[in-house]
Protein backbone atom coordinates (compact mmCIF):
# COMPACT_ATOMS: atom_id res chain seq x y z
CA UNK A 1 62.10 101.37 78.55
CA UNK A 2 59.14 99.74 77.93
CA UNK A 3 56.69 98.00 80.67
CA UNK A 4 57.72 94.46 79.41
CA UNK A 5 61.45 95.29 79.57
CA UNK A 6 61.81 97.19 83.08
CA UNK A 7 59.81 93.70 84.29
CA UNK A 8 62.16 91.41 82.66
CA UNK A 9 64.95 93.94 83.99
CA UNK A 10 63.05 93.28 87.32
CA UNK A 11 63.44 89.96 87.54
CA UNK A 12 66.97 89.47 86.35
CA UNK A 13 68.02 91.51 88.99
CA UNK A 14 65.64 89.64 91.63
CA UNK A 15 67.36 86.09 90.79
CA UNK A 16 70.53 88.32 90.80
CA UNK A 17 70.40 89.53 94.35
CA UNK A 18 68.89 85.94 95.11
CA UNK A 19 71.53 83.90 94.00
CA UNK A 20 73.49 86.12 96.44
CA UNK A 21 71.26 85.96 99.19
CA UNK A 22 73.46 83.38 101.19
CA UNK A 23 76.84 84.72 100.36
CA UNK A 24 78.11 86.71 103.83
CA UNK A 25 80.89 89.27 102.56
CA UNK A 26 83.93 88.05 105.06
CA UNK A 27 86.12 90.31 105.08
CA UNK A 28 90.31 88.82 105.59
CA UNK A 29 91.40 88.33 109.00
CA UNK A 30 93.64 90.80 110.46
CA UNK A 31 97.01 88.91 110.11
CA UNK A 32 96.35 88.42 106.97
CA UNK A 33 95.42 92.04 106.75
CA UNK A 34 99.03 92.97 108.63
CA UNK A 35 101.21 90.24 106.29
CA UNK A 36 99.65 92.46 103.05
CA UNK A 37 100.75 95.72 104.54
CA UNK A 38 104.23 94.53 105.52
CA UNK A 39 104.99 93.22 102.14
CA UNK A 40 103.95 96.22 100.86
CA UNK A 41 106.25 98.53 103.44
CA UNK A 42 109.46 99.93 102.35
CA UNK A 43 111.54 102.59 104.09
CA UNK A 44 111.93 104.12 100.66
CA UNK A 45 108.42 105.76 101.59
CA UNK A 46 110.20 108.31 103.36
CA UNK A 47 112.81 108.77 101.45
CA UNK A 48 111.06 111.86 99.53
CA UNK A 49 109.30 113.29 102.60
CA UNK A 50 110.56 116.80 103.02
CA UNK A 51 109.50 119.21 105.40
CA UNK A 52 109.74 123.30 105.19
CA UNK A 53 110.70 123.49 108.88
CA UNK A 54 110.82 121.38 111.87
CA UNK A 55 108.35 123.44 113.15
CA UNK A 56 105.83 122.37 110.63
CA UNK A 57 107.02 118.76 110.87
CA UNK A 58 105.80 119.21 114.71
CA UNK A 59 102.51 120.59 113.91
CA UNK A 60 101.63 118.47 111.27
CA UNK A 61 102.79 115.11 113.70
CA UNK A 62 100.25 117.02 116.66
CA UNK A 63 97.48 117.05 114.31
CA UNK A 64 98.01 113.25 113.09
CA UNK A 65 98.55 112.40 116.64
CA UNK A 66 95.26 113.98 118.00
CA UNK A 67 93.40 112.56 115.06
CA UNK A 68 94.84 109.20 115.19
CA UNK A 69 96.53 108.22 118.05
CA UNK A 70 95.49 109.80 120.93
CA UNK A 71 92.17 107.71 121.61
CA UNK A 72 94.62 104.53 122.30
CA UNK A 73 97.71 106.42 123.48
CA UNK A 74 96.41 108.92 125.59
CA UNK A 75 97.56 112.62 125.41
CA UNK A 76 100.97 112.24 126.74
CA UNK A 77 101.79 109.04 124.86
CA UNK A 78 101.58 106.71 128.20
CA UNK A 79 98.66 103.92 126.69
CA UNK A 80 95.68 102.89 129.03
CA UNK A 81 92.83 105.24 128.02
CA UNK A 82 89.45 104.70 129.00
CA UNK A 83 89.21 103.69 125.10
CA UNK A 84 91.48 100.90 125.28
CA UNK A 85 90.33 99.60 127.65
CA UNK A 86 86.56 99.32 126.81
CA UNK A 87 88.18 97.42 124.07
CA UNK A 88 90.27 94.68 126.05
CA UNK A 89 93.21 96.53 124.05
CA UNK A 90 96.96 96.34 125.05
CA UNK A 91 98.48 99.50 124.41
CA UNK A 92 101.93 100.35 125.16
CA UNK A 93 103.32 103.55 126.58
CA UNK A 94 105.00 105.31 124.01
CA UNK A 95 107.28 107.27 126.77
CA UNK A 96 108.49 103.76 128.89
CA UNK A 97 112.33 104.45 129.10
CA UNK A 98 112.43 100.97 127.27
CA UNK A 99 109.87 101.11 124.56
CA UNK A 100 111.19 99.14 121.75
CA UNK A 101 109.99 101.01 119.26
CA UNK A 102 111.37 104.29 119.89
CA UNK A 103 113.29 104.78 116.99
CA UNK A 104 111.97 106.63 113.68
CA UNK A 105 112.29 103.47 111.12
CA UNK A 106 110.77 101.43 113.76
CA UNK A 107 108.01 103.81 113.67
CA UNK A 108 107.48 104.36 110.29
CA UNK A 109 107.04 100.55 109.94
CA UNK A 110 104.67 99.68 113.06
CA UNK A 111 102.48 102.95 111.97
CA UNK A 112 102.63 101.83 108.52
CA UNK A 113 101.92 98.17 108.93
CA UNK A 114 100.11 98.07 112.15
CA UNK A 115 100.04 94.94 114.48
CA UNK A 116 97.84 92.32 114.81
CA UNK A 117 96.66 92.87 118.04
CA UNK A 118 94.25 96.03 117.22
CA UNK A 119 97.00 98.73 116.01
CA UNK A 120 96.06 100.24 113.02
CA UNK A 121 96.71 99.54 109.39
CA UNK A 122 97.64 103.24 108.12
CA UNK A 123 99.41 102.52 105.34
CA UNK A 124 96.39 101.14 103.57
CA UNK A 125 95.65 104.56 102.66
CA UNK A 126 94.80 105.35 106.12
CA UNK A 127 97.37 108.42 106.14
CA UNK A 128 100.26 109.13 103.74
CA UNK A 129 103.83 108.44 104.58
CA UNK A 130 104.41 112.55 105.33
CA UNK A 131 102.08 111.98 107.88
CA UNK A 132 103.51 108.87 109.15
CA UNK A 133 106.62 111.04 109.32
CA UNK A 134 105.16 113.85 110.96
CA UNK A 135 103.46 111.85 114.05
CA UNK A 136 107.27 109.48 114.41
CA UNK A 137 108.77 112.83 114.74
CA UNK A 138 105.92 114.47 117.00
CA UNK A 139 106.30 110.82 119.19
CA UNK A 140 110.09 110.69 119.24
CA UNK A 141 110.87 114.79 119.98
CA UNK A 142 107.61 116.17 121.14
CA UNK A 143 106.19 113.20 123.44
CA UNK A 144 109.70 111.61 124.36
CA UNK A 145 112.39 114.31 124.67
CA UNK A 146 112.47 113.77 128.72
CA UNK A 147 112.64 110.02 128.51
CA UNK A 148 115.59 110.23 126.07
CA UNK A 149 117.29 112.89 127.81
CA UNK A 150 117.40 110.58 131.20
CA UNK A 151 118.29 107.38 129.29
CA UNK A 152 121.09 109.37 127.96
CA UNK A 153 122.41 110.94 130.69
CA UNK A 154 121.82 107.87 132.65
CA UNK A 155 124.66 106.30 130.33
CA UNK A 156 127.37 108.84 131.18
């Protein structure tokens, strides 16, 4: 490139990055964010997700819990870390006897579509639908077996 083309280069790309200069990226609110997702959400996700063993459904819903819910959640499921609250977040209990969500479609949607109020959008590529899978199962058996058992028996 010669001298007099790198400095018309130059100054193309000056007026460029000028013209931009008042433009603030904004990026789309987080409804907005949440309506994409759950137009996007299907239960069909799941309807390929096989596991080996329930064993390594378990494992694999630890590891996606410690990784990506347990900051909010806590370690047992019950909501109202330290992290939370530092971030004026309302997080539920995942083990309340009532917890509306505690069913595995349920889960697969609110994991996959998140919630406006600061839940995470994960199925924007934030983890796949196995994993989804995994940490529903890992919440539902692992974190909740107790909680069912008593509801249950509390019924007969």
């Amino acid at each position: 490139m010669t001298r007099a083309s790198a400095l018309l280069f130059g100054l193309a790309l000056a007026s460029s990055l000028a013209a931009c200069g008042g433009h603030e990226f904004e990026p789309p609110d987080r409804g907005e964010r949440v309506r994409e997702a759950a137009a996007g959400y299907s239960p069909a996700l799941f309807d390929t997700v096989a596991w080996g063993s329930e064993e390594e459904r378990s494992a694999q819903g630890n590891q996606v819990y410690v990784d990506k819910c347990r900051r909010c959640h806590g370690p047992l499921g019950e909501g109202g870390t330290d992290y939370a609250r530092e971030r004026k977040l309302e997080v539920p209990s995942l083990v309340e006897p009532e917890w509306a969500l505690a069913a595995e479609d349920s889960l697969h949607r609110v994991v996959y579509v998140g919630h406006e109020d600061g839940m995470p959008i994960y199925g924007d590529g934030g983890i796949s639908p196995r994993e989804i899978d995994a940490v529903a199962d890992y919440i539902l058996n692992v974190l909740r077996p107790d909680v069912l058992r008593s509801a249950g028996s509390a019924g007969h």
